[in-house]
N, C-alpha and C. Protein backbone atom coordinates (compact mmCIF):
# COMPACT_ATOMS: atom_id res chain seq x y z
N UNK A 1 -1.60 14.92 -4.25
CA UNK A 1 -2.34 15.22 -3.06
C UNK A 1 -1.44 15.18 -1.82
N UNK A 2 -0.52 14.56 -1.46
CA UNK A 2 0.25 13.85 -0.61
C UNK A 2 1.84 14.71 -0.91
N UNK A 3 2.60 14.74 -0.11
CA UNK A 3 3.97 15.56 -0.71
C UNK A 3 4.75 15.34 0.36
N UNK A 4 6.39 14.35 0.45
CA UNK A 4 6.99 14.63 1.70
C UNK A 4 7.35 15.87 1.96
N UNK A 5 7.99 16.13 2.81
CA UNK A 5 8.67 17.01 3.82
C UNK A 5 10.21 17.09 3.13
N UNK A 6 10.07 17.97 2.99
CA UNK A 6 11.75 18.23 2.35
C UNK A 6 12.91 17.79 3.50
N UNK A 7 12.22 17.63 4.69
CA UNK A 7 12.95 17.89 5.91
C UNK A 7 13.18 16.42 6.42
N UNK A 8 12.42 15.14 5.64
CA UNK A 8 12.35 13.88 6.03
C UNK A 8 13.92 13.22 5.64
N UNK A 9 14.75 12.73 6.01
CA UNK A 9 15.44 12.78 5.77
C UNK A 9 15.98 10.99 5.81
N UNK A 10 14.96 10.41 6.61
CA UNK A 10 14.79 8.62 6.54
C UNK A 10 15.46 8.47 5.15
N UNK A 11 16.04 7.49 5.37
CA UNK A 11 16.46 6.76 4.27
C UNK A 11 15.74 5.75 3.50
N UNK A 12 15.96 5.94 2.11
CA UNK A 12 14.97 4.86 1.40
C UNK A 12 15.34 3.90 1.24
N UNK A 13 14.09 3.46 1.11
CA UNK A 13 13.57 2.13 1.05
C UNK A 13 12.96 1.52 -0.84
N UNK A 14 13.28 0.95 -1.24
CA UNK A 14 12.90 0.31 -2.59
C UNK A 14 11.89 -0.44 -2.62
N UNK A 15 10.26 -0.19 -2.60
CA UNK A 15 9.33 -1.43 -3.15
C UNK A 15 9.19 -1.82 -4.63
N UNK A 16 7.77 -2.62 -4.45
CA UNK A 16 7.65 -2.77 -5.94
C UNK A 16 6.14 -2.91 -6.08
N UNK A 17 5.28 -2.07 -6.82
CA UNK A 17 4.10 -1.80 -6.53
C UNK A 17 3.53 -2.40 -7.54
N UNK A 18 2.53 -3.37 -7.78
CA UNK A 18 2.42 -3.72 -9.43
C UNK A 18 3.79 -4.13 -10.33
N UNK A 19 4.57 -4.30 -10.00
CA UNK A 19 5.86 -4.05 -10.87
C UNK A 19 6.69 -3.25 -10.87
N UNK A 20 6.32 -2.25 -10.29
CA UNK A 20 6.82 -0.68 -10.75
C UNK A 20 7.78 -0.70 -9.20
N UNK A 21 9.05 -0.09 -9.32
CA UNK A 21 9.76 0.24 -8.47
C UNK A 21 9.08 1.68 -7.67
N UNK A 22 8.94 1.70 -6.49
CA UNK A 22 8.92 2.72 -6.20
C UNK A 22 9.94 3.34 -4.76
N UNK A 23 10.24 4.48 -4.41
CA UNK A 23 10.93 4.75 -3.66
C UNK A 23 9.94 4.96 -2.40
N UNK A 24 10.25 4.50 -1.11
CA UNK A 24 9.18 4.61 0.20
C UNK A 24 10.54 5.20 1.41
N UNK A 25 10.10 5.24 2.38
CA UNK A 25 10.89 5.71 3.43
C UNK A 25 11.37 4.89 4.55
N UNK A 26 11.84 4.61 5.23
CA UNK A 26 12.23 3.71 6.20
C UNK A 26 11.49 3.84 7.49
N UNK A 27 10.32 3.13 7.66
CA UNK A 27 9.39 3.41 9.06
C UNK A 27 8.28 3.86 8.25
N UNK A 28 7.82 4.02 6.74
CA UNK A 28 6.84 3.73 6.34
C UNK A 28 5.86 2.74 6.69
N UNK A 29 4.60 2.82 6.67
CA UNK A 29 3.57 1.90 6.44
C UNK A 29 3.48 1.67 5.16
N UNK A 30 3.27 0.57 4.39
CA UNK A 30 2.42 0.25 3.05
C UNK A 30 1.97 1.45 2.34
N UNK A 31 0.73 1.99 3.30
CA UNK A 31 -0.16 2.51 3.03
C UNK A 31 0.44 3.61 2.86
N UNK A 32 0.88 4.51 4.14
CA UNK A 32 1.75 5.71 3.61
C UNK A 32 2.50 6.11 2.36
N UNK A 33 3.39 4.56 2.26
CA UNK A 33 4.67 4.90 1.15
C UNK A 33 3.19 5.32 -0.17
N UNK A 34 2.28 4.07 -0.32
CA UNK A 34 1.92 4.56 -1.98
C UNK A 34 0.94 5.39 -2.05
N UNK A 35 0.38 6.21 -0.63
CA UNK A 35 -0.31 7.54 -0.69
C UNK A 35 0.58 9.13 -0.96
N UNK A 36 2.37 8.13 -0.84
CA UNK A 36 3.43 9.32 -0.65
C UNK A 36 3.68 9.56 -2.01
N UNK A 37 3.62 7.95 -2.65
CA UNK A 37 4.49 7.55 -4.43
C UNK A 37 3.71 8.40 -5.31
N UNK A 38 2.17 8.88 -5.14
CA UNK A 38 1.74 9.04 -6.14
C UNK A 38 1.11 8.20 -6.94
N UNK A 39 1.30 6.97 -6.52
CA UNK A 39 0.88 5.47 -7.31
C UNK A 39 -0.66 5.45 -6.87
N UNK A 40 -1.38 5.16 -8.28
CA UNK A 40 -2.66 5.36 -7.78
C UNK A 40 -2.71 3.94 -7.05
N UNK A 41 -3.36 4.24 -5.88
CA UNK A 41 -3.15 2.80 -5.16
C UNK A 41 -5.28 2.65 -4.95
N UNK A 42 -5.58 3.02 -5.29
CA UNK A 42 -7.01 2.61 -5.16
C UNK A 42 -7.49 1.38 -5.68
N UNK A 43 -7.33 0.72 -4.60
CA UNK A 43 -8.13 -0.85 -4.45
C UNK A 43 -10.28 -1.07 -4.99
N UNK A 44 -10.40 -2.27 -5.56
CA UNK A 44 -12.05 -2.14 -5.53
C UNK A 44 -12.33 -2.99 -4.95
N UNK A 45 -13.55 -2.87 -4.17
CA UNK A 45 -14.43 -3.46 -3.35
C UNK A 45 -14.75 -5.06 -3.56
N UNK A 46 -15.24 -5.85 -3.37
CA UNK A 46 -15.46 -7.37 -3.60
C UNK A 46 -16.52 -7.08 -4.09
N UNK A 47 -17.28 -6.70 -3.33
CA UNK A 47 -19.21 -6.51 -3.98
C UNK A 47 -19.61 -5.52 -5.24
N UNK A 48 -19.27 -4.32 -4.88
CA UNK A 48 -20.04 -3.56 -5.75
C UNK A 48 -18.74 -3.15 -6.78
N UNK A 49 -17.23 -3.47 -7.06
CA UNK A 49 -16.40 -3.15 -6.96
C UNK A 49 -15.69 -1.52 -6.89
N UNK A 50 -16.41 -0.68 -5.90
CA UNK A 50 -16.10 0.27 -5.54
C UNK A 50 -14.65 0.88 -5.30
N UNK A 51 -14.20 1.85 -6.02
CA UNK A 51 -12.95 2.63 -5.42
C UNK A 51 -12.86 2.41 -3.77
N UNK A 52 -11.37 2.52 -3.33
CA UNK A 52 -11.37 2.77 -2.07
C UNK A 52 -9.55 2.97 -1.97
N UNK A 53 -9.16 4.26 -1.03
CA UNK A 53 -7.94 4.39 -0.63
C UNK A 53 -7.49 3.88 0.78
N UNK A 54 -6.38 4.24 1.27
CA UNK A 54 -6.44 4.05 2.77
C UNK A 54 -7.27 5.27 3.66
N UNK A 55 -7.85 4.91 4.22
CA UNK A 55 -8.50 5.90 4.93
C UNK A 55 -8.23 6.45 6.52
N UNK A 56 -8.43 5.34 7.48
CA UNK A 56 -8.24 5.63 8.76
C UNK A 56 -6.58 5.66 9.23
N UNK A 57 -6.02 4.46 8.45
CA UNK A 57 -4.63 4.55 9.08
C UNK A 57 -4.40 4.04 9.95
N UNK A 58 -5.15 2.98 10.53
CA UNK A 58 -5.32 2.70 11.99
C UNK A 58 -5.19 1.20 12.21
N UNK A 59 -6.07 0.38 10.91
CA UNK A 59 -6.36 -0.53 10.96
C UNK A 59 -7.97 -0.82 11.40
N UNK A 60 -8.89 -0.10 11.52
CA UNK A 60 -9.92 -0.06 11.50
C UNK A 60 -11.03 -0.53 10.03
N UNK A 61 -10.77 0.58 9.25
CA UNK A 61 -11.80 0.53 8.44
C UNK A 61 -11.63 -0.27 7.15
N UNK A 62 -10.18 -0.98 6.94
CA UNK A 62 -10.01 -2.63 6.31
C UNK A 62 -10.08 -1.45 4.31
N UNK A 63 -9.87 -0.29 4.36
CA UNK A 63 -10.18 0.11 3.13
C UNK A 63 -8.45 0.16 2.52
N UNK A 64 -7.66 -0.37 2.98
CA UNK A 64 -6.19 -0.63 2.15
C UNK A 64 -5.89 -1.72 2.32
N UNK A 65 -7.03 -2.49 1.85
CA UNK A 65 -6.15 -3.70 1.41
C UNK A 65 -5.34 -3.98 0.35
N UNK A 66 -4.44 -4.85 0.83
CA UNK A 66 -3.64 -4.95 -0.46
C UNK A 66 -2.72 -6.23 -0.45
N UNK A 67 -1.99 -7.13 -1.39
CA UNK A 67 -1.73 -8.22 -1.52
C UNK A 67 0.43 -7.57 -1.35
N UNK A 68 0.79 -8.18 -0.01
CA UNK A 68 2.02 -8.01 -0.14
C UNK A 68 2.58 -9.87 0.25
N UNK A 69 4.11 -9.47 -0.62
CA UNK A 69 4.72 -10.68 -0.95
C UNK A 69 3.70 -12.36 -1.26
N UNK A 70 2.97 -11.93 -1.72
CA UNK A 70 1.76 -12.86 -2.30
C UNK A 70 0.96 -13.07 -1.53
N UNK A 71 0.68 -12.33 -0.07
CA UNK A 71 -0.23 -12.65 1.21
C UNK A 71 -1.26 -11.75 0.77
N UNK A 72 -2.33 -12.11 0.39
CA UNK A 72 -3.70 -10.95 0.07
C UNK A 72 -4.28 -10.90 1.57
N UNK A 73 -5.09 -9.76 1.32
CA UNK A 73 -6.34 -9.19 2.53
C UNK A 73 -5.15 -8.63 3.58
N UNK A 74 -4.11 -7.98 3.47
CA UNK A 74 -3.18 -7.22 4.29
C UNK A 74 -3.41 -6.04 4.26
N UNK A 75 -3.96 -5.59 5.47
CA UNK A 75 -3.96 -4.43 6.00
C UNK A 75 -3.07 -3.41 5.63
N UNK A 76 -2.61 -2.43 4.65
CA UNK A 76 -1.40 -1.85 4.57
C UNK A 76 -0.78 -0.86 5.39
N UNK A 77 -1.77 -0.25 6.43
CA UNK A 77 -1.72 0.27 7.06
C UNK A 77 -1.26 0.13 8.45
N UNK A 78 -1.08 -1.26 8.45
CA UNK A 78 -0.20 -1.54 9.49
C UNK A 78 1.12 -2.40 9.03
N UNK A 79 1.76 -2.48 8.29
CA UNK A 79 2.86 -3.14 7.67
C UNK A 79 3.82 -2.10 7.15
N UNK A 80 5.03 -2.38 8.00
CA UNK A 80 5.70 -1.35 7.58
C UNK A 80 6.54 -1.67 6.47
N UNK A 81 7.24 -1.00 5.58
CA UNK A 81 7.76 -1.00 4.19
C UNK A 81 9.26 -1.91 4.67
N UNK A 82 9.35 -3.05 4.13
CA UNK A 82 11.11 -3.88 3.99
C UNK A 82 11.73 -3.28 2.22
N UNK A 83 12.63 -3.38 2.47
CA UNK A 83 13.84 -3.31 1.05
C UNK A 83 13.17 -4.65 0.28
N UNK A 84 12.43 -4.70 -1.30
CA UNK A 84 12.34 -5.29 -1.81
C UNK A 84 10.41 -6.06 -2.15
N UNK A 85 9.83 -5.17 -1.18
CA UNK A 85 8.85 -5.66 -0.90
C UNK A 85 7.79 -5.77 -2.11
N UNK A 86 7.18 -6.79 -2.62
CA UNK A 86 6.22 -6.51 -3.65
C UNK A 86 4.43 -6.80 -3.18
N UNK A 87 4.60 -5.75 -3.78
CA UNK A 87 2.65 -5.18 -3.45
C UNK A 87 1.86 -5.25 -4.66
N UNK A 88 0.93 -5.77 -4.52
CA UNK A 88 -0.03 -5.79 -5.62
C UNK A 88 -1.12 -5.10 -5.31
N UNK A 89 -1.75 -4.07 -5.47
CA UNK A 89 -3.07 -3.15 -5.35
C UNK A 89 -4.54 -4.40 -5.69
N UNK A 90 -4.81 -4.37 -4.67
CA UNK A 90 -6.04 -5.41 -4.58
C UNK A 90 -7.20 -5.18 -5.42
N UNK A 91 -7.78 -5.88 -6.34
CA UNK A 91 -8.91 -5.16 -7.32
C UNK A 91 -9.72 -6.70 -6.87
N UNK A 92 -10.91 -6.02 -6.12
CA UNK A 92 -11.79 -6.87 -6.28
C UNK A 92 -11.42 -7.99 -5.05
N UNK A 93 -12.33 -9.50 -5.11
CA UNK A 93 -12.10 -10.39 -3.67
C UNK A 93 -10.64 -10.63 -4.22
N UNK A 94 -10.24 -11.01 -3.11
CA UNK A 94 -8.83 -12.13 -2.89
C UNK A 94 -9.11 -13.52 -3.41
N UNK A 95 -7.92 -13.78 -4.10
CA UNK A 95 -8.10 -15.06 -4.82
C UNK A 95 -7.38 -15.96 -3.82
N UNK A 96 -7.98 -17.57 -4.23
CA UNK A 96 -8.05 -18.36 -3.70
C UNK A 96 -6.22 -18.54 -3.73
N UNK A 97 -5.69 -18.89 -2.67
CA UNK A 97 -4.28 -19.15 -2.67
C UNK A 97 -3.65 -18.10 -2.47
N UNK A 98 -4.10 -17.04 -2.33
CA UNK A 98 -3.39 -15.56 -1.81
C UNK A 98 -3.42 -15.05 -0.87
């Protein structure tokens, strides 16, 4: 759905999504890099456990959450991508200690 720019030319950046290495861009958001990776990054809901992607981008509508360097309920959409960073795709509430 998502496809860079042949023309982007930022230098990468190395996360780790679930485990999985992925390549992101330098001045990425979270959210951007794993709407860019291809990585299905769809988080579920606490309640009903509903699909959900990033949506607004803004920090508004709280629908990319996601657990980076063991900090859960992070906004991904406002966190920009470091060399090394590990992300866990949020399924469901945040556990206690995260």
């Amino acid at each position: 759905m998502f496809k860079r720019s042949e023309q982007d030319k930022r230098p990468q950046v190395q996360i780790f999504v679930d485990g999985v290495a992925v390549a992101a861009r330098q001045g990425d958001t979270v959210s951007a890099a794993l709407l860019a990776s291809g990585v299905d990054a769809r988080r579920s809901t606490a309640v009903s456990g509903a699909p959900r992607l990033p949506y607004c981008m803004m920090g508004v509508c709280f629908d990319c959450l996601v657990t980076i360097d063991g900090v859960g309920n992070r906004q991904g959409c406002l966190v920009p991508v470091a060399e090394g960073m590990q992300i866990e795709i949020q399924k469901g509430k945040r556990e206690i200690g995260k």
